[in-house]
C-alpha atoms as a PDB file:
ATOM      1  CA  UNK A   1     150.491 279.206 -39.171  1.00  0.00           C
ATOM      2  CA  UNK A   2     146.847 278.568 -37.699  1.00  0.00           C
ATOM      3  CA  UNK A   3     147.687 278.908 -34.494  1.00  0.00           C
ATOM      4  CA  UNK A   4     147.890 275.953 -32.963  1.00  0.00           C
ATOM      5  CA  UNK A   5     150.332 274.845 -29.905  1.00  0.00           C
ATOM      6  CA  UNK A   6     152.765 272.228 -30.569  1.00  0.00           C
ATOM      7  CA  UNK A   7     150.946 269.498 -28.380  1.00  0.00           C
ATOM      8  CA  UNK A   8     147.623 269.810 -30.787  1.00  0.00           C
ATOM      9  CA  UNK A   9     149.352 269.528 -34.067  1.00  0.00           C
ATOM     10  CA  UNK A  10     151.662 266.422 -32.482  1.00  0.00           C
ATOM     11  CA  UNK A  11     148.898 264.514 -31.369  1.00  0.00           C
ATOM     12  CA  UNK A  12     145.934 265.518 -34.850  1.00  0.00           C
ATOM     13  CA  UNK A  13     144.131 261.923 -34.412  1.00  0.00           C
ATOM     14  CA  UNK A  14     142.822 262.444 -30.937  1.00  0.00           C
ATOM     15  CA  UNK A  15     139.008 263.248 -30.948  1.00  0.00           C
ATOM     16  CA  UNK A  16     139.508 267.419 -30.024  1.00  0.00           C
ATOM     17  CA  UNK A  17     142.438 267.876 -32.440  1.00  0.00           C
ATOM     18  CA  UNK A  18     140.651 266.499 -34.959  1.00  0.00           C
ATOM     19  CA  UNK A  19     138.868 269.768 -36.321  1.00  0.00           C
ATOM     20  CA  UNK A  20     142.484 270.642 -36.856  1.00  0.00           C
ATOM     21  CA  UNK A  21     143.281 267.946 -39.250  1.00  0.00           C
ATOM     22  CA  UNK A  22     140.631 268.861 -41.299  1.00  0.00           C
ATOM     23  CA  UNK A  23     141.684 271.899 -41.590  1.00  0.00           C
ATOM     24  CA  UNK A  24     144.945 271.423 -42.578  1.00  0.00           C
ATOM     25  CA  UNK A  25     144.059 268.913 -44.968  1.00  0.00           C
ATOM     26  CA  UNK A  26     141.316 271.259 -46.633  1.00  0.00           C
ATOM     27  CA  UNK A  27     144.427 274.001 -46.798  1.00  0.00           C
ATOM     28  CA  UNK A  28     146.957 271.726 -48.025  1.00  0.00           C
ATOM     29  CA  UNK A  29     144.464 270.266 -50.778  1.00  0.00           C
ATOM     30  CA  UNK A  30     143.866 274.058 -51.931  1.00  0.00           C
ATOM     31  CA  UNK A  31     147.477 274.854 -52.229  1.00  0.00           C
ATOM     32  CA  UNK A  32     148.374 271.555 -54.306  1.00  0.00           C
ATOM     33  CA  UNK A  33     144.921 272.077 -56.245  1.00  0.00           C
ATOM     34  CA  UNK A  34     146.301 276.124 -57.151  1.00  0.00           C
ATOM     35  CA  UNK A  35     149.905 274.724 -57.407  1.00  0.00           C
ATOM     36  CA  UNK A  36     148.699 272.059 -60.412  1.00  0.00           C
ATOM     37  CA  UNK A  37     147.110 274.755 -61.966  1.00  0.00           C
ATOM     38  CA  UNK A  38     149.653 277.821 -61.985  1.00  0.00           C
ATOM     39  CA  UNK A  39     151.816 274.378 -63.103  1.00  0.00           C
ATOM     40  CA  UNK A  40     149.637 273.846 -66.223  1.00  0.00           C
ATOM     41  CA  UNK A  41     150.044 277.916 -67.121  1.00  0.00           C
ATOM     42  CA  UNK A  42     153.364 276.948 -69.032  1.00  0.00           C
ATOM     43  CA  UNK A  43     152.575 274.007 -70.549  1.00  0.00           C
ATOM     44  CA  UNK A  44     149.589 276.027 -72.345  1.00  0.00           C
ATOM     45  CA  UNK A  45     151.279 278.706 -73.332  1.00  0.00           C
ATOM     46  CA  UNK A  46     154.009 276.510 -75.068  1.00  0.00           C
ATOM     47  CA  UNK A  47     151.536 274.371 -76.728  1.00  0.00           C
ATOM     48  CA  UNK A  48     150.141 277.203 -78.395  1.00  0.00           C
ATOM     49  CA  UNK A  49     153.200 278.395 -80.029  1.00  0.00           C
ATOM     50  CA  UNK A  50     155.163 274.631 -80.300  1.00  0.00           C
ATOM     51  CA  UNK A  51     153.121 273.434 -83.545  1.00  0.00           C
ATOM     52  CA  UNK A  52     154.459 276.331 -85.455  1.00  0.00           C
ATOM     53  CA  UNK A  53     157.767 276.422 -84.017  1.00  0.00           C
ATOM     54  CA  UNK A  54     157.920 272.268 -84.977  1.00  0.00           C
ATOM     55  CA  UNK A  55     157.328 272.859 -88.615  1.00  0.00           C
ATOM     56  CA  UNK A  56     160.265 275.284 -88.838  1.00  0.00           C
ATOM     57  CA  UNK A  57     162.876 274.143 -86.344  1.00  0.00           C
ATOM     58  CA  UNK A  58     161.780 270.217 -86.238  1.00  0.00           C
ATOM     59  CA  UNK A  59     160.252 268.226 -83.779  1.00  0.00           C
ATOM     60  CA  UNK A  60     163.246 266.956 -81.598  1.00  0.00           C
ATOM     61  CA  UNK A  61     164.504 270.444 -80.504  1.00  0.00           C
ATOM     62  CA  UNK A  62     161.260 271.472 -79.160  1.00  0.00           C
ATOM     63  CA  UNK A  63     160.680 268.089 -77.225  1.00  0.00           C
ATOM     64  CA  UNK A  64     164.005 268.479 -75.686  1.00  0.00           C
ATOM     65  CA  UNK A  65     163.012 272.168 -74.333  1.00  0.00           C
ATOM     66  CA  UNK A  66     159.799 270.697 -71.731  1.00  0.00           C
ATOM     67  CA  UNK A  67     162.178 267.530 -70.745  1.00  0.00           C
ATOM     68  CA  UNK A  68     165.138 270.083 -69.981  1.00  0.00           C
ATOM     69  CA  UNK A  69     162.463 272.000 -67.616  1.00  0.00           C
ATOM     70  CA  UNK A  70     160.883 268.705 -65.958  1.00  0.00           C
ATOM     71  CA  UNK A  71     164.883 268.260 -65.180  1.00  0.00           C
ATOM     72  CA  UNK A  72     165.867 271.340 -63.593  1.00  0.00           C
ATOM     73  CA  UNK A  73     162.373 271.436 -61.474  1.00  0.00           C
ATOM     74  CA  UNK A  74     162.804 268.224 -60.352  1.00  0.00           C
ATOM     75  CA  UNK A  75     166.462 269.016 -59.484  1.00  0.00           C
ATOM     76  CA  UNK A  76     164.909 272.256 -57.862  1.00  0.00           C
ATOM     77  CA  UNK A  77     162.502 270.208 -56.248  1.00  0.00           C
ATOM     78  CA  UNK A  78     165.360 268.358 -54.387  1.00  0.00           C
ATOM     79  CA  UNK A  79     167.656 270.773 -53.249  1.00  0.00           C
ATOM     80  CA  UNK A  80     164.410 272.108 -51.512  1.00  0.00           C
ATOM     81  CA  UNK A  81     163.731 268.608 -49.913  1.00  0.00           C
ATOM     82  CA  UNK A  82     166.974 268.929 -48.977  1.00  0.00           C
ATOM     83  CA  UNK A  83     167.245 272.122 -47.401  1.00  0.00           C
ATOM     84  CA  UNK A  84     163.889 271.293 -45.501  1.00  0.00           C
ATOM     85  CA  UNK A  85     166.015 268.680 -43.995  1.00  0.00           C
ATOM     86  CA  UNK A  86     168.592 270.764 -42.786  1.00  0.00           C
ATOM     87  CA  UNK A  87     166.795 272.915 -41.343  1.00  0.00           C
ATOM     88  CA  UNK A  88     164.857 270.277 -39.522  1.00  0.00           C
ATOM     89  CA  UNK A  89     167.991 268.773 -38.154  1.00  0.00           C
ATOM     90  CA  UNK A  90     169.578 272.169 -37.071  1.00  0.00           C
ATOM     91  CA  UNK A  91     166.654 273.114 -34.981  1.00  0.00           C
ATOM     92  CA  UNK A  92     166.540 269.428 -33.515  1.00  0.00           C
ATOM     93  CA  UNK A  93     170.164 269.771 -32.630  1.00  0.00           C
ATOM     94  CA  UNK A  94     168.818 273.910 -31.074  1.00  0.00           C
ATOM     95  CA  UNK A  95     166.172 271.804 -29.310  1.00  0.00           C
ATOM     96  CA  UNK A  96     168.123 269.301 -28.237  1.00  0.00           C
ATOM     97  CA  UNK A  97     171.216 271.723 -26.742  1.00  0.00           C
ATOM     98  CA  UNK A  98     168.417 273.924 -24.793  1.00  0.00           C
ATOM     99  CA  UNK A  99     167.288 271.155 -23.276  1.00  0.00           C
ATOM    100  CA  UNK A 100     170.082 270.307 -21.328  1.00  0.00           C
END
């Protein structure tokens, strides 16, 4: 993704490589910085339209609704980890059948 070769981004805390820690670090802090934001976008909009909402349907219903969300993202969240890892161990096990 920045064009690195694999020996540079396996070895980031040697003095040269360095530059390219930074750089990830400055990319990855943008993305989670963007990510809690666009994450907050919801949570707004239902807060605006929740106190009305409360009064007519009651208070329980519409504090079920954000812990039903935080469920299926962290359940989301998961199966991603997940996946991540499979992949990860399938092209080990490519790697590791090439090599011989």
């Amino acid at each position: 993704m920045f064009g690195h070769n694999d020996t540079a981004c396996k070895d980031l805390n040697s003095f040269p490589n360095e530059t390219i820690k930074d750089e990830v670090q400055v990319f990855s802090n943008n993305f989670d910085i963007k990510s809690q934001w666009f994450g907050a976008v919801p949570a707004i909009v239902y807060s605006v339209f929740a106190g009305a909402l409360s009064d007519r349907y009651g208070r329980k219903p519409l504090m079920v609704l954000p812990l039903t969300g935080v469920a299926i993202a962290t359940a989301l969240s998961l199966i991603n980890f997940a996946f991540i890892r499979c992949v990860e161990n399938i092209n080990l096990t490519q790697q590791t059948n090439n090599a011989c």
